[in-house]
C-alpha atoms as a PDB file:
ATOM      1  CA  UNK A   1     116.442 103.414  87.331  1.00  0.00           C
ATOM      2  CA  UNK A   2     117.345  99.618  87.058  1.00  0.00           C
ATOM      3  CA  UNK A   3     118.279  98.517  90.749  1.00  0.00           C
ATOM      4  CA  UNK A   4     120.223  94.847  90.039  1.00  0.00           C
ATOM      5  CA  UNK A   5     120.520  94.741  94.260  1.00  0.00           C
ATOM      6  CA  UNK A   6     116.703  94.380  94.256  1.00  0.00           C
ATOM      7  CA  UNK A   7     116.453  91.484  91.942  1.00  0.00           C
ATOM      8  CA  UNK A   8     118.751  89.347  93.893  1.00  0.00           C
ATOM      9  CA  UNK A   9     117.291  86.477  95.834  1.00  0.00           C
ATOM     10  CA  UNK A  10     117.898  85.345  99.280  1.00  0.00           C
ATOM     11  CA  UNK A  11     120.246  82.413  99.855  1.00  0.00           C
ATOM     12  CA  UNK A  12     118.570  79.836 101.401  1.00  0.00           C
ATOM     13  CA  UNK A  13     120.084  76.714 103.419  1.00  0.00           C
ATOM     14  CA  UNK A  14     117.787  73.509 103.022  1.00  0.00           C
ATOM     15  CA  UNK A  15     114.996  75.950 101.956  1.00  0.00           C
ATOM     16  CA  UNK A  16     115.534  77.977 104.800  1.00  0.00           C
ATOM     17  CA  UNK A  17     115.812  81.258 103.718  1.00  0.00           C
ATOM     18  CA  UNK A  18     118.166  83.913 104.685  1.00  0.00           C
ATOM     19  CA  UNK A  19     119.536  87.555 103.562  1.00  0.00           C
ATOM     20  CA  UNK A  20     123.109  86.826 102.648  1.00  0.00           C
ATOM     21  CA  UNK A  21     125.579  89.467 103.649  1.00  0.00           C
ATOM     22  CA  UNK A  22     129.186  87.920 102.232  1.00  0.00           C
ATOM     23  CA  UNK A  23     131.286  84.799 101.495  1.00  0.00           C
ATOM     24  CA  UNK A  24     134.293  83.926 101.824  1.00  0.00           C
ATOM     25  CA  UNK A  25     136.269  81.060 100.266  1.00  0.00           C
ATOM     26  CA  UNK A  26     139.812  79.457 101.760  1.00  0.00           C
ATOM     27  CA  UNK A  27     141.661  76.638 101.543  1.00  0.00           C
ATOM     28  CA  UNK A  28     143.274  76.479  98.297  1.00  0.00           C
ATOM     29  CA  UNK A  29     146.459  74.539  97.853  1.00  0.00           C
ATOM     30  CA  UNK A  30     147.476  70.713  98.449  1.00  0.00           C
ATOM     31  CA  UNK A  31     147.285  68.766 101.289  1.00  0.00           C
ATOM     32  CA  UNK A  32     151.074  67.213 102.018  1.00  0.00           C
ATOM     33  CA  UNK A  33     151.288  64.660 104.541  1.00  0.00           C
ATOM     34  CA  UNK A  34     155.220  64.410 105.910  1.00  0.00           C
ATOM     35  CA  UNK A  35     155.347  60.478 107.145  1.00  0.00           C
ATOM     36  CA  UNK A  36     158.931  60.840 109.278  1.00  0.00           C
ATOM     37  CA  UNK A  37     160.635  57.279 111.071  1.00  0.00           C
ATOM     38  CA  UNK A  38     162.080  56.468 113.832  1.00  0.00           C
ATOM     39  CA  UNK A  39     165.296  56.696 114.410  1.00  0.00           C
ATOM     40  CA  UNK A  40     166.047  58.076 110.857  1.00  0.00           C
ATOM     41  CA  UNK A  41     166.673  60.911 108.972  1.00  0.00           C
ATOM     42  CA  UNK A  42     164.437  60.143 106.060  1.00  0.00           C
ATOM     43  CA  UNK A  43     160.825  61.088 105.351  1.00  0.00           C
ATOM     44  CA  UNK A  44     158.208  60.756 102.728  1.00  0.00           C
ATOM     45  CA  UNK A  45     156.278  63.718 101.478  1.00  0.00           C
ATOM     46  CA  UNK A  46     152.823  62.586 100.506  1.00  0.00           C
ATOM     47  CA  UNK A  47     150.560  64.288  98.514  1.00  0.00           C
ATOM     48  CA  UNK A  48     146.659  63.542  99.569  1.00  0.00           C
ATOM     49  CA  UNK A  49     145.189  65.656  96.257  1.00  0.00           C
ATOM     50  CA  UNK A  50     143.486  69.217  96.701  1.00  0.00           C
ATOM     51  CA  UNK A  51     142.165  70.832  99.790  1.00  0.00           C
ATOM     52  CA  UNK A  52     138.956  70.332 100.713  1.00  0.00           C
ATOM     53  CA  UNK A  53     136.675  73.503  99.743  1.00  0.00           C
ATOM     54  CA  UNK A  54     135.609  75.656 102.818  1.00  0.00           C
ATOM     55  CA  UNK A  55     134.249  78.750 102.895  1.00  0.00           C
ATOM     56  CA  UNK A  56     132.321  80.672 105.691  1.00  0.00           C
ATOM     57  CA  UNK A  57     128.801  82.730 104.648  1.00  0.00           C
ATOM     58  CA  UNK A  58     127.852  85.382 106.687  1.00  0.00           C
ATOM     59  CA  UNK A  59     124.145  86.701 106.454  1.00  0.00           C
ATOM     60  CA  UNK A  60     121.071  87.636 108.578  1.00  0.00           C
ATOM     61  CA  UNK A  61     117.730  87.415 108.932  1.00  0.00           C
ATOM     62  CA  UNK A  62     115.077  90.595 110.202  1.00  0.00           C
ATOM     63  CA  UNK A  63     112.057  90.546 111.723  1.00  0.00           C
ATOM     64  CA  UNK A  64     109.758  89.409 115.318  1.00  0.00           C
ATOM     65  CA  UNK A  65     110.414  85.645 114.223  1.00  0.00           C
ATOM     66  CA  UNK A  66     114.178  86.331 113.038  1.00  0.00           C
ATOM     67  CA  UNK A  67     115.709  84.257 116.084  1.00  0.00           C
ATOM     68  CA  UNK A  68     113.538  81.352 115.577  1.00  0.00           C
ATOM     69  CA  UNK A  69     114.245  81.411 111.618  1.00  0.00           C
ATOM     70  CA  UNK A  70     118.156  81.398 113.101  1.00  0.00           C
ATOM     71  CA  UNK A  71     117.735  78.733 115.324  1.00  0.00           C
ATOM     72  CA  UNK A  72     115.922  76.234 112.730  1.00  0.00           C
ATOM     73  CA  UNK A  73     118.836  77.256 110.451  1.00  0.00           C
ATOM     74  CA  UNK A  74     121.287  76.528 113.717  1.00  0.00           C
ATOM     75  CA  UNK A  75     119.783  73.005 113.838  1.00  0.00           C
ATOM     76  CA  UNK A  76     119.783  72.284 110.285  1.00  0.00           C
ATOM     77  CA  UNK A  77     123.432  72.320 110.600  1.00  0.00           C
ATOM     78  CA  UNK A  78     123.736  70.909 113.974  1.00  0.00           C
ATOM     79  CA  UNK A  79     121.231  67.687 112.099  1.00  0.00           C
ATOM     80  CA  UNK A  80     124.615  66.492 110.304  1.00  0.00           C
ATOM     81  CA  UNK A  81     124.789  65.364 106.912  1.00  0.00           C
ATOM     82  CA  UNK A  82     125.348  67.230 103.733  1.00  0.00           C
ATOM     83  CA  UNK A  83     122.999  70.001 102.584  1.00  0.00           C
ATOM     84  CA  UNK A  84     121.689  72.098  99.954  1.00  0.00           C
ATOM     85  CA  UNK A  85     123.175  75.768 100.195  1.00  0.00           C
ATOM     86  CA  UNK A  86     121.689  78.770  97.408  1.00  0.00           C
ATOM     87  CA  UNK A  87     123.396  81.648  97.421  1.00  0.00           C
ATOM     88  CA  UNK A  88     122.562  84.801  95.444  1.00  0.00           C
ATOM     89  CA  UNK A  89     125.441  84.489  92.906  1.00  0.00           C
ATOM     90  CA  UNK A  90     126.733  80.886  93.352  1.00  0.00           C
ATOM     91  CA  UNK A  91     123.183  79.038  92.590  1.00  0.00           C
ATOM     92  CA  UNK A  92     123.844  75.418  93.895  1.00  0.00           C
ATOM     93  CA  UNK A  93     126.264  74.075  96.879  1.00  0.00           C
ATOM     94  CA  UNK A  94     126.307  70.923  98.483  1.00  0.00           C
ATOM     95  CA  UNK A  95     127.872  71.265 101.320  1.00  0.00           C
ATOM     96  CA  UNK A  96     128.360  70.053 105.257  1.00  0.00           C
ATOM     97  CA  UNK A  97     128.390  72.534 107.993  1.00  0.00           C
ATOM     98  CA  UNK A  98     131.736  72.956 109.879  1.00  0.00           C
ATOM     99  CA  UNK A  99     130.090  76.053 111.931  1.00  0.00           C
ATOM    100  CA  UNK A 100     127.579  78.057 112.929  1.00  0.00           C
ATOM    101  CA  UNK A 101     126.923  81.054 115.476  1.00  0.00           C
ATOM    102  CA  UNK A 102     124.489  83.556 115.782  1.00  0.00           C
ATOM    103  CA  UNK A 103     124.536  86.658 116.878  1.00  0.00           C
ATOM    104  CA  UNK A 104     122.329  89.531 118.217  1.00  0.00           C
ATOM    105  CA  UNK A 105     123.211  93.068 119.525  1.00  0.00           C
ATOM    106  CA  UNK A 106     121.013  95.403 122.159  1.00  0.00           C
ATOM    107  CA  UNK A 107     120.561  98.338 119.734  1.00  0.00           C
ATOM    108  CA  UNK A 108     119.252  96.982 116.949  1.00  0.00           C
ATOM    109  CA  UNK A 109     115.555  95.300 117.387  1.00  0.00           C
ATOM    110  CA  UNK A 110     114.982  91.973 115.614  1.00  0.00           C
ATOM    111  CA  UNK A 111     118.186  91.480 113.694  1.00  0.00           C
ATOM    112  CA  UNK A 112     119.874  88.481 114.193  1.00  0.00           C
ATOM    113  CA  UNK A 113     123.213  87.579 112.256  1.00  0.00           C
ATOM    114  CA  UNK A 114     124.267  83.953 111.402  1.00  0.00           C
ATOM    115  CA  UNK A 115     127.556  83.220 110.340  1.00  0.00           C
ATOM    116  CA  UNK A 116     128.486  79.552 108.902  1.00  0.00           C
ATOM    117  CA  UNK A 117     131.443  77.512 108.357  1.00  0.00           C
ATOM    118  CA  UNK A 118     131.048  75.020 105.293  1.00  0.00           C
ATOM    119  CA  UNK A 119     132.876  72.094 103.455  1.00  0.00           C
ATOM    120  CA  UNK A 120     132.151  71.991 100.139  1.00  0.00           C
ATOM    121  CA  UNK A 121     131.129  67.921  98.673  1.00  0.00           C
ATOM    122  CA  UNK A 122     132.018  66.962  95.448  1.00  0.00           C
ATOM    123  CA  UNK A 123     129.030  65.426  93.744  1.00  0.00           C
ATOM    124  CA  UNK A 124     128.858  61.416  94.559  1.00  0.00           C
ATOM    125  CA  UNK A 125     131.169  61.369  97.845  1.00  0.00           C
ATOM    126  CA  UNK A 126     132.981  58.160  96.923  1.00  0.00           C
ATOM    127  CA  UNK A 127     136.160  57.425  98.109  1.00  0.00           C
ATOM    128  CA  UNK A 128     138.719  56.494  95.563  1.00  0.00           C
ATOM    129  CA  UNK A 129     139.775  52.867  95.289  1.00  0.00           C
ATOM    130  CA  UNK A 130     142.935  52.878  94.266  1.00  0.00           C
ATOM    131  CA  UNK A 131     143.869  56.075  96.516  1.00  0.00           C
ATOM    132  CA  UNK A 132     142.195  53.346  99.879  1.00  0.00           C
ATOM    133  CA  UNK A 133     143.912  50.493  98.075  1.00  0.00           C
ATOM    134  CA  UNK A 134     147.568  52.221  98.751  1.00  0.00           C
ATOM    135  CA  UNK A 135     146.702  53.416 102.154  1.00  0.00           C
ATOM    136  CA  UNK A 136     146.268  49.881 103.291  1.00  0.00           C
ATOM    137  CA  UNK A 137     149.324  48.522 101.335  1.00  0.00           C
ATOM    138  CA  UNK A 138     151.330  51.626 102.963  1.00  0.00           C
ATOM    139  CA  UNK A 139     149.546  50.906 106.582  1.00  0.00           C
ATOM    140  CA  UNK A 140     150.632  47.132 105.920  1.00  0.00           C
ATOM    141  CA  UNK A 141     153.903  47.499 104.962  1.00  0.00           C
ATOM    142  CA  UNK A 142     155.262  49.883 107.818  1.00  0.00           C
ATOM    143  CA  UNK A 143     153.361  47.384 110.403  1.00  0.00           C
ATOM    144  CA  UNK A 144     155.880  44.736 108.979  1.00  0.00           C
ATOM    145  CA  UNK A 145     158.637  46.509 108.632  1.00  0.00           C
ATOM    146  CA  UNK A 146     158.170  47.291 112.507  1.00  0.00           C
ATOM    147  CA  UNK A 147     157.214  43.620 113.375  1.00  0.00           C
ATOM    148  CA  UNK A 148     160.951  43.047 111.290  1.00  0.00           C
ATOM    149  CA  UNK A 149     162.674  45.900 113.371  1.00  0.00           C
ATOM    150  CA  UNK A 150     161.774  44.039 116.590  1.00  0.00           C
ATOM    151  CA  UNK A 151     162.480  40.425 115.653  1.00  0.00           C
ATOM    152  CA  UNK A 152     166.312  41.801 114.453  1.00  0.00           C
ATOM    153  CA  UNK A 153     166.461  43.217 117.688  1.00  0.00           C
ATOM    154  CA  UNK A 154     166.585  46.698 117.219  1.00  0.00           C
ATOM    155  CA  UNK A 155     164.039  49.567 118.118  1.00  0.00           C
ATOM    156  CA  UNK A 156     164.307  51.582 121.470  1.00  0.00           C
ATOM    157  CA  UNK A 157     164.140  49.368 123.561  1.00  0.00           C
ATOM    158  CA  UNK A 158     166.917  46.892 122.080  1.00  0.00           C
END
């Protein structure tokens, strides 16, 4: 009888290799920024575009060398940077790890779990220009309209 479970290959972080147990992805939704001022009523909702992508991976790895396999795959992450993550049904991630623990447990010999925390990259990882340009115009024009609040006398202090 056709198995599909046996045909699936191992994920694999960086080339290191691991049995992947599960996934799961959060974060959906905006990210809304409320900018409130002093002594005011009045705010500004801004929105800052999607959430970044994060999703956590649980798997293992069995065998005598299975807690040195999770420790090069501990400092893979630990290295920084963005990586290459395979899993079994998703083929190709790039991704920067947020996470990582491992795990053992005193009844069962030479299993080792590892459980990440990613952030998914978009492809390129340049920062829009226009969306920088407006953050300094915005940055620049609540420094002046403080510098103004002091000169007219007012602020907490006044």
């Amino acid at each position: 009888m056709f198995d599909y479970f046996k045909l699936k290959r191992p994920a694999s972080l960086n080339g290191s290799t691991f049995l992947f147990e599960n996934q799961k992805q959060g974060d959906g939704g905006r990210r809304i920024v409320r900018h409130q001022f002093p002594n005011g009523s009045n705010h500004i909702d801004e929105d800052l575009g999607p959430n970044a992508g994060t999703f956590s991976v649980n798997g293992y790895l069995i065998g005598p060398n299975a807690m040195a396999e999770a420790v090069a795959l501990k400092s893979i992450c630990d290295g920084g940077g963005v990586h290459r993550l395979v899993l079994p049904d998703n083929p190709l991630n790039m991704v920067r790890c947020n996470g990582v623990s491992i795990s053992t447990s005193k009844d069962i010999a030479n299993l080792v779990k590892i459980d990440f925390q990613f952030l998914a990259q978009k492809s390129g990882g340049l920062v829009n220009i226009s969306t920088m340009l407006g953050r300094v115009l915005e940055i620049g024009l609540a420094n002046a309209s403080a510098a103004m609040g002091r000169m007219m006398g007012g602020g907490l202090n006044g």
